[in-house]
Protein backbone atom coordinates (compact mmCIF):
# COMPACT_ATOMS: atom_id res chain seq x y z
CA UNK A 1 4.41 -6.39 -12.63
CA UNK A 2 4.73 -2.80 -12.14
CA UNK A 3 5.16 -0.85 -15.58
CA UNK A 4 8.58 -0.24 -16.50
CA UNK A 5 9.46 3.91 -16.02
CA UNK A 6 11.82 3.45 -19.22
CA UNK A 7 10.19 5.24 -22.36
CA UNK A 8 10.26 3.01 -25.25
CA UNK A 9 10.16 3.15 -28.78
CA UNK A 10 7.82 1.62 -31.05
CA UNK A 11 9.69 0.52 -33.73
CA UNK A 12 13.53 -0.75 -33.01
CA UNK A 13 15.94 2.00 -32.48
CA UNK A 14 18.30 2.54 -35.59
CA UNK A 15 21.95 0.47 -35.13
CA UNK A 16 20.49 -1.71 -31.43
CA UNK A 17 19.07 -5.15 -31.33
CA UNK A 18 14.91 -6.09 -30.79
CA UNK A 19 14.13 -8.52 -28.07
CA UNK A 20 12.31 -12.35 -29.54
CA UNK A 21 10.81 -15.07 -27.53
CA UNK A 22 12.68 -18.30 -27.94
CA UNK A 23 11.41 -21.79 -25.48
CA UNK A 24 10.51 -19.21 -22.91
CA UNK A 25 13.12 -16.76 -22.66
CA UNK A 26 14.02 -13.83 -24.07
CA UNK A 27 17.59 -12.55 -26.08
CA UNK A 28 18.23 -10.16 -29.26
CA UNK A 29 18.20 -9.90 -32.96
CA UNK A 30 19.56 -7.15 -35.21
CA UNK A 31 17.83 -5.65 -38.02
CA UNK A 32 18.55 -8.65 -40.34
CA UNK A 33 17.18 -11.09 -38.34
CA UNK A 34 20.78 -12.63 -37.01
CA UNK A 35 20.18 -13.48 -33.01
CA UNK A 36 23.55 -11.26 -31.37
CA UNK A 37 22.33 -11.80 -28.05
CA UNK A 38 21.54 -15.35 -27.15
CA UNK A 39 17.77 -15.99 -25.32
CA UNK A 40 18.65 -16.24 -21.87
CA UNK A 41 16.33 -13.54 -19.98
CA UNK A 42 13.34 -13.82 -18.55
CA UNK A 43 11.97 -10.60 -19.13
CA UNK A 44 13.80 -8.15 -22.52
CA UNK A 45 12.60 -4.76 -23.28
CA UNK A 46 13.69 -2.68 -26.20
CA UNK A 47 17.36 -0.44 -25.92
CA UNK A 48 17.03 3.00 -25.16
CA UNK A 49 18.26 5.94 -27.60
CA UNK A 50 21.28 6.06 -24.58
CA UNK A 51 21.84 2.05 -25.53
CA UNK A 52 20.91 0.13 -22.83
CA UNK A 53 17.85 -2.10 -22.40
CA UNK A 54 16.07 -3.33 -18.81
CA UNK A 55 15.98 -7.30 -18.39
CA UNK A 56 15.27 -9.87 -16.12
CA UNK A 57 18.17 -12.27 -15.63
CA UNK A 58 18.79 -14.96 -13.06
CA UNK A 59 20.05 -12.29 -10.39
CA UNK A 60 17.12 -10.05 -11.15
CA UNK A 61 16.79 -6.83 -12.78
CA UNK A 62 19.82 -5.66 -14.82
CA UNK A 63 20.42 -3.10 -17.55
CA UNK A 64 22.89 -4.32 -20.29
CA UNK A 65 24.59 -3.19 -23.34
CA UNK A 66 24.07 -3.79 -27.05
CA UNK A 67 26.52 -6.46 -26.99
CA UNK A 68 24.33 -8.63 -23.55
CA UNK A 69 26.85 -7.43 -21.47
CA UNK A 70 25.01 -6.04 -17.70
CA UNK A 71 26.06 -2.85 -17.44
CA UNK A 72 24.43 -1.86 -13.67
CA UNK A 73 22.12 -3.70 -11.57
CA UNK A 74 19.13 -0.86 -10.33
CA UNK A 75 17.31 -0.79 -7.08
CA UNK A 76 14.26 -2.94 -7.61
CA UNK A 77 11.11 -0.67 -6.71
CA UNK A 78 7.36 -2.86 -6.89
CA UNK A 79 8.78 -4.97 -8.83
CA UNK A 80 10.40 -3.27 -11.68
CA UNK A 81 13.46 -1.07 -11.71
CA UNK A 82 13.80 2.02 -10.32
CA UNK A 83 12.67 4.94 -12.51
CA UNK A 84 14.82 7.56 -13.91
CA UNK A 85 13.85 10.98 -12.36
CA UNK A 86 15.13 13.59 -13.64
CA UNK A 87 17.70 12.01 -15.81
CA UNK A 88 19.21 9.47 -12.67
CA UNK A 89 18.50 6.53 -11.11
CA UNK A 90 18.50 4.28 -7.76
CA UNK A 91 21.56 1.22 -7.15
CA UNK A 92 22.27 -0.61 -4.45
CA UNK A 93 25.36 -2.57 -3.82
CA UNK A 94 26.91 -3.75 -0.36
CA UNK A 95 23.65 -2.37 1.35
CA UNK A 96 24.40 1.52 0.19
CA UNK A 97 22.61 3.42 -2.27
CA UNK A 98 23.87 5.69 -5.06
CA UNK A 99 22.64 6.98 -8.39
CA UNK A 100 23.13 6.42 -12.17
CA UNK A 101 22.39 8.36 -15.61
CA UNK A 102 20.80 6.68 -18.66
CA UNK A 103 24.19 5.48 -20.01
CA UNK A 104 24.95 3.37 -17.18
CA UNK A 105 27.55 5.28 -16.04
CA UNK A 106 28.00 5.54 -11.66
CA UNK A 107 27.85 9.58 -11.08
CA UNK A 108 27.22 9.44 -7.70
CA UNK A 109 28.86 5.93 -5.48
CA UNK A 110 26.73 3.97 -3.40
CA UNK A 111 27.29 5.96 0.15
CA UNK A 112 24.01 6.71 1.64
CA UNK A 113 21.92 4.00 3.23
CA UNK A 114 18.73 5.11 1.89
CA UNK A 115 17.92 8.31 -1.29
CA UNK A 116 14.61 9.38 -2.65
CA UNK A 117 14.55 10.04 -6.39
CA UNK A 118 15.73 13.43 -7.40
CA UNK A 119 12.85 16.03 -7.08
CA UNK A 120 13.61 19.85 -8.39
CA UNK A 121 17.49 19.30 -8.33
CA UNK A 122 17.81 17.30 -5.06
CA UNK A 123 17.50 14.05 -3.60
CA UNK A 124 16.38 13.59 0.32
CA UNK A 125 19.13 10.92 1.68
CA UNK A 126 19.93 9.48 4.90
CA UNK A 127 22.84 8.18 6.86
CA UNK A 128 22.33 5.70 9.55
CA UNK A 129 18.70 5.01 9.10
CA UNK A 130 17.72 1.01 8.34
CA UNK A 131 14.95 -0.68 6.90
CA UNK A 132 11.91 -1.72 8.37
CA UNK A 133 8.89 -3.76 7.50
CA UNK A 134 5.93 -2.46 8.01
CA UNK A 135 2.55 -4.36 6.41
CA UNK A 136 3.33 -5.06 2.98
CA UNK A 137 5.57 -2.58 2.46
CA UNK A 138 9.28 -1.26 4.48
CA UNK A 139 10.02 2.26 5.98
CA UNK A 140 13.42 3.78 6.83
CA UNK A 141 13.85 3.98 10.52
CA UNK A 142 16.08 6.05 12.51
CA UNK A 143 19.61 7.69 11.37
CA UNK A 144 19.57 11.46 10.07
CA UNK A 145 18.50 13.02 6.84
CA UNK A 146 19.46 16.01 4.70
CA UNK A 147 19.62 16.49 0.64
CA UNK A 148 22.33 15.76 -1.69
CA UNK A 149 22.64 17.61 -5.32
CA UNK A 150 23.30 15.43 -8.91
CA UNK A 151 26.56 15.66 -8.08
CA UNK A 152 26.38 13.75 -4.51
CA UNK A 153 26.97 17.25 -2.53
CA UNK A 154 25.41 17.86 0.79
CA UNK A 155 23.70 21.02 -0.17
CA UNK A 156 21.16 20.69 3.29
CA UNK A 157 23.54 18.85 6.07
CA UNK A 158 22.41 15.80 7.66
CA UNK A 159 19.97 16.71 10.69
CA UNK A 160 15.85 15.59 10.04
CA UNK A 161 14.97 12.43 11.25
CA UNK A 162 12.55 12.49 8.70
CA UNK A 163 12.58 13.76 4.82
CA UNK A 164 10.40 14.19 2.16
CA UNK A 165 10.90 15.45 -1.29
CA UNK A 166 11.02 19.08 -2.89
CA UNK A 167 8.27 20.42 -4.54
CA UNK A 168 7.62 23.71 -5.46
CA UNK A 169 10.41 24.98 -3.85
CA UNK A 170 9.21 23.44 -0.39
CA UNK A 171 9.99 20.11 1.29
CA UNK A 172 8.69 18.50 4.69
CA UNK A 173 10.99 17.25 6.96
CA UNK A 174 10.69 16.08 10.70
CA UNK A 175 12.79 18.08 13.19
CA UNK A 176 12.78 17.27 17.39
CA UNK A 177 9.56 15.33 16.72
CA UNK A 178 7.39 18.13 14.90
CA UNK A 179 7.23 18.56 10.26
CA UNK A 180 8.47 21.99 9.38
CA UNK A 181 8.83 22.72 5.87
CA UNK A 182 12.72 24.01 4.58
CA UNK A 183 13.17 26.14 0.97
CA UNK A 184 16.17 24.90 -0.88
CA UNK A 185 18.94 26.55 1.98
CA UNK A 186 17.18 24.29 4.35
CA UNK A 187 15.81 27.25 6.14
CA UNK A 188 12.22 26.67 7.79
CA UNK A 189 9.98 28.76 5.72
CA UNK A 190 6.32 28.41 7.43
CA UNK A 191 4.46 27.98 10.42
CA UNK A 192 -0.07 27.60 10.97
CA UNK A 193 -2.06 29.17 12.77
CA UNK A 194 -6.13 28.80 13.81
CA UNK A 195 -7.82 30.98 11.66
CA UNK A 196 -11.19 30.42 12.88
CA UNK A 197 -12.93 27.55 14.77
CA UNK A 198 -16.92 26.17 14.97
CA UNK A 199 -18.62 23.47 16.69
CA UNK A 200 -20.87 21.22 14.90
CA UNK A 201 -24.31 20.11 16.33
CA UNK A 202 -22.76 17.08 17.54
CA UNK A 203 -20.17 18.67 19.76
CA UNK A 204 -17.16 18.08 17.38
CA UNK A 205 -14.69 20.89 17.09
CA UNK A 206 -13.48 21.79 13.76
CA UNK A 207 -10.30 24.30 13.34
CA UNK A 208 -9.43 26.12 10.50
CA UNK A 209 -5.45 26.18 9.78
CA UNK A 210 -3.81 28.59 7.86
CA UNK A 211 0.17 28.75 6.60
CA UNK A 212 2.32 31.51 7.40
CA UNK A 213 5.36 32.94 7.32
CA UNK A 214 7.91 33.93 4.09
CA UNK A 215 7.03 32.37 1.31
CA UNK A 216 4.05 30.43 2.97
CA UNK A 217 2.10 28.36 0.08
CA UNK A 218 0.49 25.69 2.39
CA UNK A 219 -2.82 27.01 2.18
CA UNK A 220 -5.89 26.19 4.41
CA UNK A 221 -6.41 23.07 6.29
CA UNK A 222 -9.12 21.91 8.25
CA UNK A 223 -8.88 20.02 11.45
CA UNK A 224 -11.77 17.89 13.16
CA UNK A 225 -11.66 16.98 16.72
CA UNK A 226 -14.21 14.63 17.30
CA UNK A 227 -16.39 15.46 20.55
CA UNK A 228 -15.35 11.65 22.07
CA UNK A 229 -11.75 11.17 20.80
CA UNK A 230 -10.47 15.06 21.39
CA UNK A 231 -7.18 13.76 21.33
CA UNK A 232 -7.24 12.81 18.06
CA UNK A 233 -7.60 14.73 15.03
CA UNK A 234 -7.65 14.32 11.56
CA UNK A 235 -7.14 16.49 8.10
CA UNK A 236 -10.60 16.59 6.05
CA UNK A 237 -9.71 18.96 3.50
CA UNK A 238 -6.20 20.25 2.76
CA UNK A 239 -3.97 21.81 -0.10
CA UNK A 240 -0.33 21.74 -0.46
CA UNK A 241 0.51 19.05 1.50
CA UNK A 242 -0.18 20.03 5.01
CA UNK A 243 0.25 17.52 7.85
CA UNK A 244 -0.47 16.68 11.05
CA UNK A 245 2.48 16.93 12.71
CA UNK A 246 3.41 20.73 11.44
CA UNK A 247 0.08 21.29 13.31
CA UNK A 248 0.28 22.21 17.47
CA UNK A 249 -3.03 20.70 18.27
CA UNK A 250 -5.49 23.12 20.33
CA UNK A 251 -7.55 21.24 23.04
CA UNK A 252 -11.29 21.47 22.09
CA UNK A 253 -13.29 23.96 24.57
CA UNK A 254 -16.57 23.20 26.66
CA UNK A 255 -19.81 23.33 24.58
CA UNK A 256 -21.50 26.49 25.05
């Protein structure tokens, strides 16, 4: 089982209840030893200072109140819930997707079919887009996607057909088949360019990318082409995230 993103205390929290093991299954007792909630749960962790507590109940993975009572059911991700980021996590009910602070409490409803956590103030999000399988895992296919604030604004409209999260100030999104990268306004903020190029001995063709533009902080990348396969290329070395498809691949050039 995935660990559990929920920071937890070492000794019961003042005034809530500590999980016990009873014929397999989990409930509550307070500080005096009286059981308050009855063993029932298949997995019980200890409350949180905000007073709730992840479990493991016949429906899956719940968060409930002091008194047993499920407060909000979170998206299940590998296996455990969802983890808080940056104070707000994942739900899903009727096939939407919303978020949730640390008390429970809805702050923004389930409206988008698919949201990343939150990531330097905003959350990627699509509309249309469904899930996919793909190996062992699912991807989001199709639909649009922009960013939504903590308060479930469209700060960056609905228009990538692919989204990644911020960081540093930067995030990667897909737009008419090629990644850009977008600063917080969603304006496109960098572009590469070959800054110098070399064959190896055994005819492979090896480009060196560089970021610009305002506010560039890709860095270098380096591109192999290998002398069979030109059409393919891969990254060897890279910083800042740098992918593929911001690159306009350059076709390799007869062996001098």
């Amino acid at each position: 089982m995935a660990a559990i993103c929920w920071v937890l205390s070492l000794v019961m929290l003042a005034g809530y209840p500590a999980p016990f093991m009873q014929d397999g299954k989990w409930g509550y007792k307070d500080s005096r030893g009286k059981v308050v909630i009855q063993p029932r749960f298949e997995v019980a962790e200890k409350f949180s200072p905000e007073g709730l507590a992840p479990v493991v109940d016949e429906k899956g993975w719940a968060y409930i109140d002091a008194g047993g009572k499920v407060v909000i059911r979170p998206l299940v991700v590998d296996n455990g819930p969802d983890c808080f980021k940056e104070g707000l996590a994942r739900f899903r009910t009727g096939g939407s997707m919303g978020f949730f602070n640390k008390r429970g409490q809805v702050v923004i409803q389930a409206r988008f079919a698919f949201a990343q956590p939150f990531s330097e103030g905003l959350a990627a999000a699509c509309e249309g887009c469904q899930e996919v399988p793909e190996g062992e895992h699912a991807v989001m296919r199709g639909g649009t996607w922009g960013f939504i604030d903590k308060g479930g604004a469209v700060i960056i409209p609905f228009q990538f057909e692919e989204a990644e999260r911020f960081k540093d100030g930067r995030a990667n999104v897909k737009s008419r088949g090629q990644w850009k990268s977008i600063d917080k306004k969603g304006g496109f903020v960098q572009e590469t360019s070959i800054g110098s190029a070399w064959m190896e001995p055994d005819g492979t063709i090896v480009l060196q990318l560089r970021a610009e533009g305002p506010g560039a902080t890709v860095g270098d990348a380096l591109l192999r082409y290998p002398k069979a396969h030109p059409q393919y290329a891969s990254i060897l070395h890279h910083l800042g995230g740098l992918k593929l498809g911001q690159v306009k691949p350059v076709p390799p050039w007869p062996n001098k």
